[in-house]
Every structure is written in structure tokens, then in C-alpha cells.
Protein backbone atom coordinates (compact mmCIF):
# COMPACT_ATOMS: atom_id res chain seq x y z
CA UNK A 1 95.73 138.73 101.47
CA UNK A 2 96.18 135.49 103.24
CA UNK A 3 95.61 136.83 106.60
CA UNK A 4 92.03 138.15 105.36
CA UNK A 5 91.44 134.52 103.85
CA UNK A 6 92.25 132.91 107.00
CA UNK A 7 90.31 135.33 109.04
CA UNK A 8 87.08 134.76 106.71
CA UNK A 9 87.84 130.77 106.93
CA UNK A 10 87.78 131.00 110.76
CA UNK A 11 84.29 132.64 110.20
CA UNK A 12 82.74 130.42 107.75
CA UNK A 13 83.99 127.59 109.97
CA UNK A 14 82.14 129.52 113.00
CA UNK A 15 79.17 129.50 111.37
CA UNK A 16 79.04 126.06 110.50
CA UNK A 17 77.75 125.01 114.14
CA UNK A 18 75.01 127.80 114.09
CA UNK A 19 73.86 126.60 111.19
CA UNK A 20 73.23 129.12 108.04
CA UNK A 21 69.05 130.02 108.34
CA UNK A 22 68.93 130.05 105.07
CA UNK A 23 66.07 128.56 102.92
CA UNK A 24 66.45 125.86 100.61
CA UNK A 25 67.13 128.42 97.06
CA UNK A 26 69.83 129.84 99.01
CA UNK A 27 71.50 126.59 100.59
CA UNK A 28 71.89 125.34 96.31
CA UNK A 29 73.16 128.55 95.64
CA UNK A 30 75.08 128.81 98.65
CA UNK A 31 76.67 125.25 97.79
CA UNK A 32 77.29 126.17 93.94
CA UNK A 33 79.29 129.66 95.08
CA UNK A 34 81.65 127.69 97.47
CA UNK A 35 81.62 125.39 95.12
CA UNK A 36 83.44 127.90 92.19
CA UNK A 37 85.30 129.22 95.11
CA UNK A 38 87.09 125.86 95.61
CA UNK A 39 88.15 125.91 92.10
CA UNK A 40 88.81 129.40 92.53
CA UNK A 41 91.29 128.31 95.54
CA UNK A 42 92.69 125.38 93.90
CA UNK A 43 94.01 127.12 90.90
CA UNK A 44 95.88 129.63 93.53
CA UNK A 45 97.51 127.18 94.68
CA UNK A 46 98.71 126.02 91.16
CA UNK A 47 99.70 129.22 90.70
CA UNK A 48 101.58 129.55 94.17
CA UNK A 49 103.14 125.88 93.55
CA UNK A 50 104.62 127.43 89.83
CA UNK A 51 106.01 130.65 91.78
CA UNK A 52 107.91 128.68 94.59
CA UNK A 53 109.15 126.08 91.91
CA UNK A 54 110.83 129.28 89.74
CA UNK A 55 111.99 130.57 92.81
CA UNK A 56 113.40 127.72 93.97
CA UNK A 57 114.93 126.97 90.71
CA UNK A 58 116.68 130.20 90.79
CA UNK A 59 118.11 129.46 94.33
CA UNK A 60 119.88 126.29 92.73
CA UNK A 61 121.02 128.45 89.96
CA UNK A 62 122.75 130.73 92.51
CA UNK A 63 123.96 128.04 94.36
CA UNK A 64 125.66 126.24 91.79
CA UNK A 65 123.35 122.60 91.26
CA UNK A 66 123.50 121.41 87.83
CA UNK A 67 121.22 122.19 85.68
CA UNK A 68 119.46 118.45 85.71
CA UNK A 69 119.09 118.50 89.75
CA UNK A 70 116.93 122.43 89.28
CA UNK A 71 113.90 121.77 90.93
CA UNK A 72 114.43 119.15 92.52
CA UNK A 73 112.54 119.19 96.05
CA UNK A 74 109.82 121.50 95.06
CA UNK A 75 106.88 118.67 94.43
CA UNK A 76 107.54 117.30 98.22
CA UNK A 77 107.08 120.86 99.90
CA UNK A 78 104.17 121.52 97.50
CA UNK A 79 102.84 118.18 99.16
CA UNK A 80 103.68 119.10 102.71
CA UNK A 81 102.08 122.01 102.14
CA UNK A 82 99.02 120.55 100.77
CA UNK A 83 99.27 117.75 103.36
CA UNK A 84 98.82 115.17 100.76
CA UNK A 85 101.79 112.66 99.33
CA UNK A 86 104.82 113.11 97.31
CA UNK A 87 103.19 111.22 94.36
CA UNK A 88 99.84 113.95 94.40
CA UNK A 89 102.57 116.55 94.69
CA UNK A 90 104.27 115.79 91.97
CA UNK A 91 101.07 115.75 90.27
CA UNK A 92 99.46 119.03 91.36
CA UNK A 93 102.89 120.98 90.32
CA UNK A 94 103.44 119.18 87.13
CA UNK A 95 99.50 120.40 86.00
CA UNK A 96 100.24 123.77 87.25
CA UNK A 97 103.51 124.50 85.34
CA UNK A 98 101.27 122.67 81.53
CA UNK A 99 98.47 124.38 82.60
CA UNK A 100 99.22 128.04 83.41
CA UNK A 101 102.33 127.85 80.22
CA UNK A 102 100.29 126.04 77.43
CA UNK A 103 96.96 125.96 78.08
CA UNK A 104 95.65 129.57 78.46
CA UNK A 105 92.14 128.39 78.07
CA UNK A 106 91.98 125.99 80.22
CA UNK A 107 93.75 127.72 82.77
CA UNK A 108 91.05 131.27 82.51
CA UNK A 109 88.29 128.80 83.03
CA UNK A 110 89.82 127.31 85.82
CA UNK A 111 91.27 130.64 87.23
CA UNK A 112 87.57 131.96 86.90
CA UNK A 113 86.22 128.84 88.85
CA UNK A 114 84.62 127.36 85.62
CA UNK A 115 85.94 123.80 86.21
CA UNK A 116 87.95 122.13 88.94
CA UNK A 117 91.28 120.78 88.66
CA UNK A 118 90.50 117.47 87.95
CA UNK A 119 88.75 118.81 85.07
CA UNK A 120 91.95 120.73 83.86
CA UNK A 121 94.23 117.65 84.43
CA UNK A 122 91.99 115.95 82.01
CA UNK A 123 92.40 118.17 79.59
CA UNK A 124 96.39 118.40 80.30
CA UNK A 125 96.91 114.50 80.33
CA UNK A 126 94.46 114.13 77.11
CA UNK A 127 96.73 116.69 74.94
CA UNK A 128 100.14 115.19 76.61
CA UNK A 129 101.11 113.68 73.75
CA UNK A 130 101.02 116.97 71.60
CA UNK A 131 103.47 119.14 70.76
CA UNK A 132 102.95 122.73 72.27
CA UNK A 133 101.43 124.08 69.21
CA UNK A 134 98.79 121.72 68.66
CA UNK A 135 98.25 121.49 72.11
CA UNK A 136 97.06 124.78 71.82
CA UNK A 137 94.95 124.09 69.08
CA UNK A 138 92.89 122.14 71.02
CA UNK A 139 92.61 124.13 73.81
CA UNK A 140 91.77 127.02 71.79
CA UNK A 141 88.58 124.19 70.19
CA UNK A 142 87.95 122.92 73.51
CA UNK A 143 88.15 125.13 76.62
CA UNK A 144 87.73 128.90 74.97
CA UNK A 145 83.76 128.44 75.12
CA UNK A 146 83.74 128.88 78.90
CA UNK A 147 80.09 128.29 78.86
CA UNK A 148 80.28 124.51 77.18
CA UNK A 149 82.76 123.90 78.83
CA UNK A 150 81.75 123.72 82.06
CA UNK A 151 78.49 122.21 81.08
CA UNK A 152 80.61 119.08 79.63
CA UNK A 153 80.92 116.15 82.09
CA UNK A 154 84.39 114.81 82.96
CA UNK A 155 84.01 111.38 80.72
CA UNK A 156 82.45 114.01 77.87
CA UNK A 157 85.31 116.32 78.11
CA UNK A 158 88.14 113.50 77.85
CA UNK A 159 86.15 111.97 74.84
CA UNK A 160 86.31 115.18 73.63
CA UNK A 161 89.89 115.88 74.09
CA UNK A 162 90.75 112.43 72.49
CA UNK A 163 88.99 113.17 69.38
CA UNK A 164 90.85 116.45 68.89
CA UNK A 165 93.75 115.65 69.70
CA UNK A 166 93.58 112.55 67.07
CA UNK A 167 92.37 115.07 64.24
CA UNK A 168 95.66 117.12 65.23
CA UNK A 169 98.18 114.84 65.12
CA UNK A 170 97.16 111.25 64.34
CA UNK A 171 100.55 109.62 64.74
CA UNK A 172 101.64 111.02 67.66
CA UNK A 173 97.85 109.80 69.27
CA UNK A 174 99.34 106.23 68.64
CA UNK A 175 102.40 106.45 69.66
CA UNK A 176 101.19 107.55 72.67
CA UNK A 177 99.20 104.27 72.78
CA UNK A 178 102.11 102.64 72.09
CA UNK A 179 104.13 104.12 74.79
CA UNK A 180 101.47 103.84 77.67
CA UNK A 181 101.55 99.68 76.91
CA UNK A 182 105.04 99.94 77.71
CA UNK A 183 104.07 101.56 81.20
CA UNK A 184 101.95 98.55 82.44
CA UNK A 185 101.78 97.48 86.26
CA UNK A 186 100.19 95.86 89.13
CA UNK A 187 99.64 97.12 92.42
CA UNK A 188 98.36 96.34 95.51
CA UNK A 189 96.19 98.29 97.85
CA UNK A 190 94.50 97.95 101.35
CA UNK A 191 90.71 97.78 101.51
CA UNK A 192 88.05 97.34 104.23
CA UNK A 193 87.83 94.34 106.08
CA UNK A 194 91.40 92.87 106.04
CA UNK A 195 90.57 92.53 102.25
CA UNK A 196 92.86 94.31 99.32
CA UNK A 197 92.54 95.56 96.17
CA UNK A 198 94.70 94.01 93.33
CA UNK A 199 95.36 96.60 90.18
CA UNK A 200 96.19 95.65 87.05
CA UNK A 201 97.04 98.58 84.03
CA UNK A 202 96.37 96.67 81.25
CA UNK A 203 96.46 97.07 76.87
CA UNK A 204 93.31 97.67 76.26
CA UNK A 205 92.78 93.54 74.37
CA UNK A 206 94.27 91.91 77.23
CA UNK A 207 92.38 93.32 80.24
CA UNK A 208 89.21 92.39 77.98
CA UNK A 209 90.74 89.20 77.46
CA UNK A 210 91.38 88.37 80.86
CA UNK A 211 88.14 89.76 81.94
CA UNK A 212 86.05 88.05 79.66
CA UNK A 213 88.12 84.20 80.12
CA UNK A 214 87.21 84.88 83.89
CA UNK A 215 83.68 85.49 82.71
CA UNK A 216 83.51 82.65 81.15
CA UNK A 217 85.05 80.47 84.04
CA UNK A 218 82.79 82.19 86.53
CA UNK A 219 79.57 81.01 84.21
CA UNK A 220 80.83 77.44 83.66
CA UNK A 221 80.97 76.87 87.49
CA UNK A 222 78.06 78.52 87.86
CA UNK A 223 76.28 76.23 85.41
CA UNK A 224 77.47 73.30 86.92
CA UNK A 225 75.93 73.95 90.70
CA UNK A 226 79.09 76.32 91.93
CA UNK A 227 77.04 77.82 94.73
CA UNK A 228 79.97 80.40 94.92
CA UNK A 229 78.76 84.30 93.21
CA UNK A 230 79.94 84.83 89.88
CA UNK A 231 82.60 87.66 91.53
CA UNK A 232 83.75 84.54 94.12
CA UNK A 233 84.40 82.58 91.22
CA UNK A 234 86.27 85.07 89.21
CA UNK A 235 88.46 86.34 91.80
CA UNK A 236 89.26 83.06 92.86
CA UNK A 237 90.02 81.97 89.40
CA UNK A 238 92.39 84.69 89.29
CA UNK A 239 94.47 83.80 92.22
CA UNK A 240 94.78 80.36 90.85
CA UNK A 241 95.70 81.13 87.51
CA UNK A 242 98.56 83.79 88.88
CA UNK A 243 99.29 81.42 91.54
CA UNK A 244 99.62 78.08 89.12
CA UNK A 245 97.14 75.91 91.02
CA UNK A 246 94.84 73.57 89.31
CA UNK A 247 91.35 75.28 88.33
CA UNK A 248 88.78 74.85 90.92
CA UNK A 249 86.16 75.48 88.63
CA UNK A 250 85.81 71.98 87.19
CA UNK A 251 84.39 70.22 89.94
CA UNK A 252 80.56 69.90 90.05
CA UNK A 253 80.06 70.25 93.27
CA UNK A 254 81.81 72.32 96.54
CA UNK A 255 82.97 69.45 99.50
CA UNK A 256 81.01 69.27 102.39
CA UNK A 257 81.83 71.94 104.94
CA UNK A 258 82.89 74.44 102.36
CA UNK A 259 81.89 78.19 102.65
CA UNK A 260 80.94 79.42 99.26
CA UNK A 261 81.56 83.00 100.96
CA UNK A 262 84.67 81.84 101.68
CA UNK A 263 88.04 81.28 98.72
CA UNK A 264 89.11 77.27 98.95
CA UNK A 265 92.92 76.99 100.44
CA UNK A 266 95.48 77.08 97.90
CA UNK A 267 98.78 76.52 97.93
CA UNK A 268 101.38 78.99 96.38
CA UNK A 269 104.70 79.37 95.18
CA UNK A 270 107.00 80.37 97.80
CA UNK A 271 105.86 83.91 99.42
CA UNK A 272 106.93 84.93 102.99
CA UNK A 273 104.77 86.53 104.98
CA UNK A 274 105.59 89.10 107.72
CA UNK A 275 102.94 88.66 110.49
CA UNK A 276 103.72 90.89 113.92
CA UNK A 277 100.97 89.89 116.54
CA UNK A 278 101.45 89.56 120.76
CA UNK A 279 102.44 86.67 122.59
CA UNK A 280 99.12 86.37 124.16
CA UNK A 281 97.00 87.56 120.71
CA UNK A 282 99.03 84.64 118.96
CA UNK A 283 97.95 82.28 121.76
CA UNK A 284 94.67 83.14 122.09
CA UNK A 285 94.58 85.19 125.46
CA UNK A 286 93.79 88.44 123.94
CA UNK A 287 92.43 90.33 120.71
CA UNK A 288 95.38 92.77 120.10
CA UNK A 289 94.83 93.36 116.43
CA UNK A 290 97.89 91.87 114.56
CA UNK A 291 99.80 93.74 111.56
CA UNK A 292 100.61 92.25 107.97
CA UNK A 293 103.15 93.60 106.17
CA UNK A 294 102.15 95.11 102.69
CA UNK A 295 98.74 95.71 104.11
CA UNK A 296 98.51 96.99 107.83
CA UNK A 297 96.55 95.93 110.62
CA UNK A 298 93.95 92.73 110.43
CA UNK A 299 92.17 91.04 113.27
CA UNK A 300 93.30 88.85 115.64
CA UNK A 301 91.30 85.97 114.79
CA UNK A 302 92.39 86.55 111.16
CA UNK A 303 95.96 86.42 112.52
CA UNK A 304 95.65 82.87 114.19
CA UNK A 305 93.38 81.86 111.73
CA UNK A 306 96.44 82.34 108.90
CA UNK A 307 98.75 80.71 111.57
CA UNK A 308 96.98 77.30 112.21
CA UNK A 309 96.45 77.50 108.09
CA UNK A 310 99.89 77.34 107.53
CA UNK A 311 100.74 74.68 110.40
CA UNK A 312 98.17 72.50 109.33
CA UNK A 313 99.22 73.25 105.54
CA UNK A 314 102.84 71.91 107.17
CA UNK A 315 104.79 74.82 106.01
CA UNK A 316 107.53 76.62 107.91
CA UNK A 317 106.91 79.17 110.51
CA UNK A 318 109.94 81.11 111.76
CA UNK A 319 109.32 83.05 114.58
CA UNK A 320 111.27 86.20 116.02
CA UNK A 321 110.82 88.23 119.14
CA UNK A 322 110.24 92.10 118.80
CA UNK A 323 110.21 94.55 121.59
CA UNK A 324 108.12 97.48 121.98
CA UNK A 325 108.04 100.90 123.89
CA UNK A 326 105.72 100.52 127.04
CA UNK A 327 104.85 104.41 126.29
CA UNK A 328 104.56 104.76 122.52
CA UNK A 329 103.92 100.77 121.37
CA UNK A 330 106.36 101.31 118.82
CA UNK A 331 109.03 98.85 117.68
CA UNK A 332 112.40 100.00 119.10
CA UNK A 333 114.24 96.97 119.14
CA UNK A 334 114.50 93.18 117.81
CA UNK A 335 116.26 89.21 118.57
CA UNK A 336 120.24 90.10 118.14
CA UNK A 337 120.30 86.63 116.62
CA UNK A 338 117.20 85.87 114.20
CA UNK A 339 116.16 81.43 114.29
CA UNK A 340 116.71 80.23 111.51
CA UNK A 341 117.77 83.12 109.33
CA UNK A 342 120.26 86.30 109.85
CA UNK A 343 119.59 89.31 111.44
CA UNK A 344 118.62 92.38 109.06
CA UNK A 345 118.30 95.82 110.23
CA UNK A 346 116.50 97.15 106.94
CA UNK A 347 114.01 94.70 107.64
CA UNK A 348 112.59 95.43 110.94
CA UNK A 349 112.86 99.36 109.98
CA UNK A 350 110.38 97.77 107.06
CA UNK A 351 108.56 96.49 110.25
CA UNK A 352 108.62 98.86 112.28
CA UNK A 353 107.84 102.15 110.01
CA UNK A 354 105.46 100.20 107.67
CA UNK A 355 104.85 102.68 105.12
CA UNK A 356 107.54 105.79 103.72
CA UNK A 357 107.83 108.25 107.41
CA UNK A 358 107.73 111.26 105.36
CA UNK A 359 104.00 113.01 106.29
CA UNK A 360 101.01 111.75 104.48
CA UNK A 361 103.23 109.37 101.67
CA UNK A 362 101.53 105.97 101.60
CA UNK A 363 103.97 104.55 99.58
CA UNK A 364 105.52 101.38 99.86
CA UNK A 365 109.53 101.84 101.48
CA UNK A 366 111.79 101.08 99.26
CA UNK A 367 115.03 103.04 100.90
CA UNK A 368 116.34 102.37 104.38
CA UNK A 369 117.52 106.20 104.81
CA UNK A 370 119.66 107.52 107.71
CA UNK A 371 117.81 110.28 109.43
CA UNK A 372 120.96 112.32 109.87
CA UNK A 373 123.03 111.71 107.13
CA UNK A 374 125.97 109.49 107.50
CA UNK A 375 128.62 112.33 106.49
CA UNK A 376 127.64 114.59 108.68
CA UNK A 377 127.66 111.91 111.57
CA UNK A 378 124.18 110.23 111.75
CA UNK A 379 124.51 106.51 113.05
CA UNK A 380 124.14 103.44 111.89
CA UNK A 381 121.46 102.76 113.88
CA UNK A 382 117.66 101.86 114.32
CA UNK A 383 117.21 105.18 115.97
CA UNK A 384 118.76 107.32 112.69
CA UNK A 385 117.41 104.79 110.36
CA UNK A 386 113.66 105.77 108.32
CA UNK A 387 111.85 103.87 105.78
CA UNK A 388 111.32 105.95 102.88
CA UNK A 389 109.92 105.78 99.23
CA UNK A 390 112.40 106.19 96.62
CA UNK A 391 110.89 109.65 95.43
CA UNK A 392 111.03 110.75 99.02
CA UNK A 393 114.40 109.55 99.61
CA UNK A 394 115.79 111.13 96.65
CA UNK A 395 113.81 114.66 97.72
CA UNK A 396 115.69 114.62 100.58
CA UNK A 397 119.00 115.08 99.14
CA UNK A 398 117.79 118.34 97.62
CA UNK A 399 119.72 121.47 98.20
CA UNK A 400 118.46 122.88 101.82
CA UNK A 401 117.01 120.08 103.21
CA UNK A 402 117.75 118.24 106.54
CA UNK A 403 116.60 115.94 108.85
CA UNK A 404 117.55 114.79 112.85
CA UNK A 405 117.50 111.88 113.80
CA UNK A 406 118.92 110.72 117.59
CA UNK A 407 120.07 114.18 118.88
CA UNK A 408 116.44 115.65 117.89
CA UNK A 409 114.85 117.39 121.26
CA UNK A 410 112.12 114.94 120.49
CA UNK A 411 114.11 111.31 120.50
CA UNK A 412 114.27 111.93 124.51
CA UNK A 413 110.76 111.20 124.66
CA UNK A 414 110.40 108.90 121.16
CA UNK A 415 114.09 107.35 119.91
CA UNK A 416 112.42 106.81 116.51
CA UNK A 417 111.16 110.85 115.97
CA UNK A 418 112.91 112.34 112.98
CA UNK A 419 112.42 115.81 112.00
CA UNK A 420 112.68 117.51 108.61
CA UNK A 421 113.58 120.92 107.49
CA UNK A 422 112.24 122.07 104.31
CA UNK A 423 114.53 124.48 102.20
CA UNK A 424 111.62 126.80 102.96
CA UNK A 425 112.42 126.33 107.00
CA UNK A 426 109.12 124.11 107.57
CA UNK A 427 109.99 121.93 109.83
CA UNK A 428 107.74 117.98 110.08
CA UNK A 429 108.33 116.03 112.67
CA UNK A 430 107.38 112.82 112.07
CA UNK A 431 107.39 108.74 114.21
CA UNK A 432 106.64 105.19 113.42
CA UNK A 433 102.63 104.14 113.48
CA UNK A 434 102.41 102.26 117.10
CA UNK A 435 100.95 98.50 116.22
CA UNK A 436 97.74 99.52 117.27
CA UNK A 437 97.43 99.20 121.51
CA UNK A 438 100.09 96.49 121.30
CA UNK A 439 102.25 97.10 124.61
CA UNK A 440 103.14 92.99 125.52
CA UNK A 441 105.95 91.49 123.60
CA UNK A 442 105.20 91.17 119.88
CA UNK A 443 106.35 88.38 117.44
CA UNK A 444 106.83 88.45 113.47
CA UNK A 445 105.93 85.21 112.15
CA UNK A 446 107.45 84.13 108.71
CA UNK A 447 105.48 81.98 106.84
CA UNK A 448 106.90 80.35 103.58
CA UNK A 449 104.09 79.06 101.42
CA UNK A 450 105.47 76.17 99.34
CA UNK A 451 108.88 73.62 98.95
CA UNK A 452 112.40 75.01 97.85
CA UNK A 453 112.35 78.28 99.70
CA UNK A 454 115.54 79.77 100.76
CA UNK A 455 116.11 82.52 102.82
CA UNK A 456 118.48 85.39 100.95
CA UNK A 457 117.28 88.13 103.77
């Protein structure tokens, strides 16, 4: 079966560069029919990803794992697989396994190419809170009119769900509520333009809260000749407020030689930055684009730019040399002796790999991992050493997985390669991001914003 779908996907992407001669009736209706057969493909896969986790599940029966570590592995090679990261793995397997065992609705229309899968995880994260029974209940209401269902747009079908699901069971609705207060964060993402995206999951009366105080802010500036936007103002309300300076938004007018387009310097609690930029980037002789950890690669000019900010601001700046491969421009190596603070391996592996090595995982590192594990040998070392997420890391320790670190056939030609065997025996190879064309000598420069600061690293 999957050598005929692989031989028909070659063709369709043949024909692509032809182009299809068909009119313009035939292109919508072409569209809509791979359209269906996307949904068609993407509930095979949630059907494939619920067959490989039983299987798998039965292998660690067999092979003695308790009965808490069963399954354990399976969401990482579904993401492998789909080339997409742990966290979206986790995600695709955990709809398959509600949708295809207590949503039989849901699952026909998806099966029959009715809706796509976001359209089923709506319906599986609005009826989460439900025990199986009345889950089905409003599955049954919701999804068993294939028709209005897939007429029903995605905001439509979770208002939908809601409402059901509150006439079914009212209390557990609110505890849910309850519950999902309790799972409130802030993150931090990169965006265009060396600029990032600060996320708050908020109850429902504080994010309007918040919102509407920086509103309010924003339009008192405003009123009082503030040629900054209303969005300037908010977001740099926001800063301040999290960041305890004095509100900016009292003067009446912006000093001379201030870019409204621009945020006003403030000064923070302490925070160290981890700039790596060249020698001749930091001194002006080049425009190697420099890397900030937490957010990836920025400009050059940016770069200096935030280092005469902090020298004229008078704060520290600690600087460290790094050394790069001539062939690869990845970090291989760092100062024995650190100024002014102690060596740390885990931190230039947090350098050096930037993100979690395992394929297409964006997540933040939060485990220095040895490659090869340390009972079976693996080193100590920079070489055996990987920066990985904590779901990732714990993945790995799975029944039948296994990784190579220095004695790889790769680390000949790149110390830093690590390879990974799947239970499965798929096999990713994977190496630290090179800092962009950076080949001269790079240097991480520690800024600490603020008095008192003392270095624990």
C-alpha cells in the first residue's frame, strides 16, 4: 500500500512543474479533493501512531518495564517520523489514542476526510474534561451529522462543544476552569527582526485586566503629546511594570533626540546576558551576525549596539574566549579558566547546541545529556555531551534506544555529531547549528544589568 502511495506522490510531485491544464472549475475542485485527501492522510497516520504505540507497549510488557514506564518513547518516534517536535508528537498520539477509542464520530468524519485534525483536536480538548460516557454524548450531538459538521467553522465548533459539554456535566466544566488557572505560564519566543514574542496564559479577569490598565496607560500618554503608537506605549509599559522601573508614561513630552519607534533605556534587575559575536564583529571590522542566547542569531550592529548600551549604562561585561571549527563553525572548545567567574561545561554545551539536538525540537535545553551513556562508557566530555529538553532527555532512556557520541563514524569529520537509534532501528544523526558563517575567534559577552549580582554559574 505504501509503495503505491509513494509511487503516486512522486507523480503528483512530477506534475507540479508541468503544470495541471486544467481550467479554473477543475483547479477548485482539484484543490477541495486534495484537500479531503490530506485529512484522509492525516487520520492514517493517527491510526498508524495508535498501532505502533500498542505494539510498542506490548514489547515493554515482554520485556519486563513496569507498568508506569509502557509507552514510554512512542510520542518521540511518532515525531521523528512526522519530522516535527517531541511536544507536537506527544500531541498528535495523545488525539489519536481519544479520538479513534471515544470519539467514534468524530473519528468517521475525520477518517472520511470530513474535517482535519485540528478540527478533531478541538473537539477532543473541548470534551477533556468529561468522563467517557458523556464524552460520548456529545459526540454523538455534535459530530454524527457529518454534513453540519463540516460546514461548522473551527471557533463555531469549539463554541459548540463548550455548550454541550456544560449541559452534560456542569461541575466538571468548572472544575476544569479551575484546574486550567492552575496551569498558567509565560513564554518566550523568537520573532522577525531580532524582536520576540512574550506569552502570557492568563485567567480569563486578569489578562483583561492587564490588557485594559495598559490600555489605559497607552491613552493617557497618548493624550498628553506621547508621539509613541498606542502598541509602543503598551509594550513598553509592560516591560516597566515587570521590570520595576518608574512609568514613562507621565511625562508630557519625549527628550530631544528620542525615537518614538524606538523603547527608552531601562534599567533592570539583574539579568545576564549570553552574547557570542567575533573578535572583529565586536570591534567593528566585520558584520558576522552575532547569537543571543534564548533567542538565536541578531545583527551585528544590534550586537555592538547592546554592548556600548551596557558600557555606557556602566554595568559589568565579562568576556570569554570561544573557539570554533575552521570547517563546520561550530563551538568545539572554550577559556580553561573563565575571568571573573568559574568554568562550566553545561554552559557552553547551552552555547554551543542552543536549542534541544534531538531533530526538529525547538525547545529550550534543560538537560546536559551524555551522548553515550555514562554506564556504558560515554565521557565526560564536550564531545559526548548534548543539550536536550527534559521530555527528550527522558525519551531517551526508553527501552531500545541509543545514541553515539565520540566513537560515531561521523565525530571523525564533526566531534559534536551524535546519532540516535530508535527502538524501531531509525537511526538520526544529528550536530550543533554553526553560528552562522562565524569561522574567526568568537567571544560570549556577559552582561549583568543592575547592582548586587553574583555569579552562582
Amino acid at each position: 500500500m505504501f509503495e503505491r502511495l509513494r509511487d503516486l506522490t512522486a507523480e503528483l510531485s512530477a506534475s507540479l512543474e508541468s503544470g495541471s491544464g486544467l481550467c479554473d472549475t477543475e483547479l477548485v475542485e482539484g484543490i477541495r479533493t486534495l484537500e479531503e485527501a490530506v485529512c484522509v492522510m492525516s487520520a492514517a497516520q493517527a491510526a498508524l501512531a495508535v498501532e505502533l504505540d500498542r505494539s510498542q507497549r506490548e514489547a515493554h510488557e515482554a520485556a519486563g518495564v513496569p507498568a508506569a514506564r509502557r509507552g514510554q518513547g512512542v510520542a518521540a518516534q511518532v515525531a521523528l517520523a512526522r519530522r516535527e517536535s517531541p511536544h507536537r508528537g506527544r500531541r498528535h498520539l495523545g488525539l489519536a489514542k481519544v479520538v479513534t477509542t471515544e470519539l467514534p464520530h468524530t473519528w468517521a468524519a475525520w477518517r472520511a476526510g470530513r474535517i482535519t485534525e485540528w478540527k478533531a483536536t478541538l473537539v477532543a480538548r473541548e470534551t477533556a474534561c468529561l468522563s467517557r460516557e458523556d464524552r460520548a454524548l456529545v459526540d454523538a450531538q455534535i459530530a454524527s451529522d457529518l454534513a453540519a459538521l463540516e460546514a461548522m467553522g473551527e471557533r463555531e465548533l469549539a463554541a459548540a462543544c463548550q455548550r454541550v459539554a456544560y449541559q452534560v456535566d456542569a461541575e466538571a466544566f468548572v472544575a476544569r476552569r479551575r484546574r486550567a488557572e492552575s496551569e498558567r505560564f509565560v513564554s518566550l519566543r523568537p520573532a522577525p527582526d531580532a524582536m520576540t514574542w512574550l506569552t502570557a496564559l492568563l485567567p480569563v479577569k486578569d489578562g483583561v485586566a492587564a490588557y485594559a490598565a495598559l490600555q489605559r496607560r497607552a491613552e493617557s500618554a497618548r493624550a498628553q503629546g506621547d508621539p509613541r503608537g498606542r502598541g509602543q506605549v503598551m509594550a513598553d509599559e509592560l516591560v516597566a511594570a515587570v521590570t520595576s522601573v518608574t512609568s514613562v508614561t507621565s511625562v508630557t513630552s519625549v527628550p530631544s533626540g528620542l525615537d518614538p519607534a524606538r523603547p527608552p533605556d531601562v534599567a533592570s534587575r539583574p539579568v545576564r546576558l549570553n552574547l557570542v559575536m567575533t573578535d572583529t564583529a565586536l570591534l567593528g571590522d566585520d558584520d558576522q551576525p552575532a547569537h543571543l542566547d534564548g533567542y538565536g542569531p541578531i545583527p551585528a550592529e544590534l550586537a555592538r549596539e547592546i554592548v556600548a548600551g551596557a558600557c555606557d549604562r556602566q554595568e559589568k561585561v565579562w568576556i570569554r574566549r570561544l573557539y570554533t571549527s575552521p570547517e563546520t563553525g561550530q563551538l568545539v572548545a572554550a577559556d580553561a579558566r573563565a575571568r571573573l567567574f568559574p568554568h562550566a561545561m553545561g554552559r557552553f554545551i547551552r552555547l554551543r547546541d542552543q536549542t534541544c539536538r534531538t531533530p526538529w525540537c525547538d525547545a529550550p535545553i534543560r538537560h546536559i545529556d551524555h551522548a553515550q551513556s555514562y554506564n556504558s562508557g560515554g565521557p565526560t566530555s564536550q564531545h559526548n555531551a548534548q543539550g536536550l529538553c527534559e521530555a527528550c532527555s527522558y525519551a531517551k532512556e526508553a527501552p531500545g534506544w541509543s545514541a553515539r557520541g565520540p566513537d560515531s563514524p561521523l565525530a571523525a569529520r564533526s566531534p559534536n555529531t551524535v546519532e540516535t537509534t530508535t527502538p524501531t532501528g531509525h537511526t538520526y544523526t544529528t550536530r550543533p547549528p554553526a553560528l552562522a558563517t562565524i569561522r574567526r575567534t568568537p567571544f560570549t559577552i556577559d552582561f549583568v544589568l543592575g547592582p548586587g549580582f553574583r555569579d552562582v554559574a
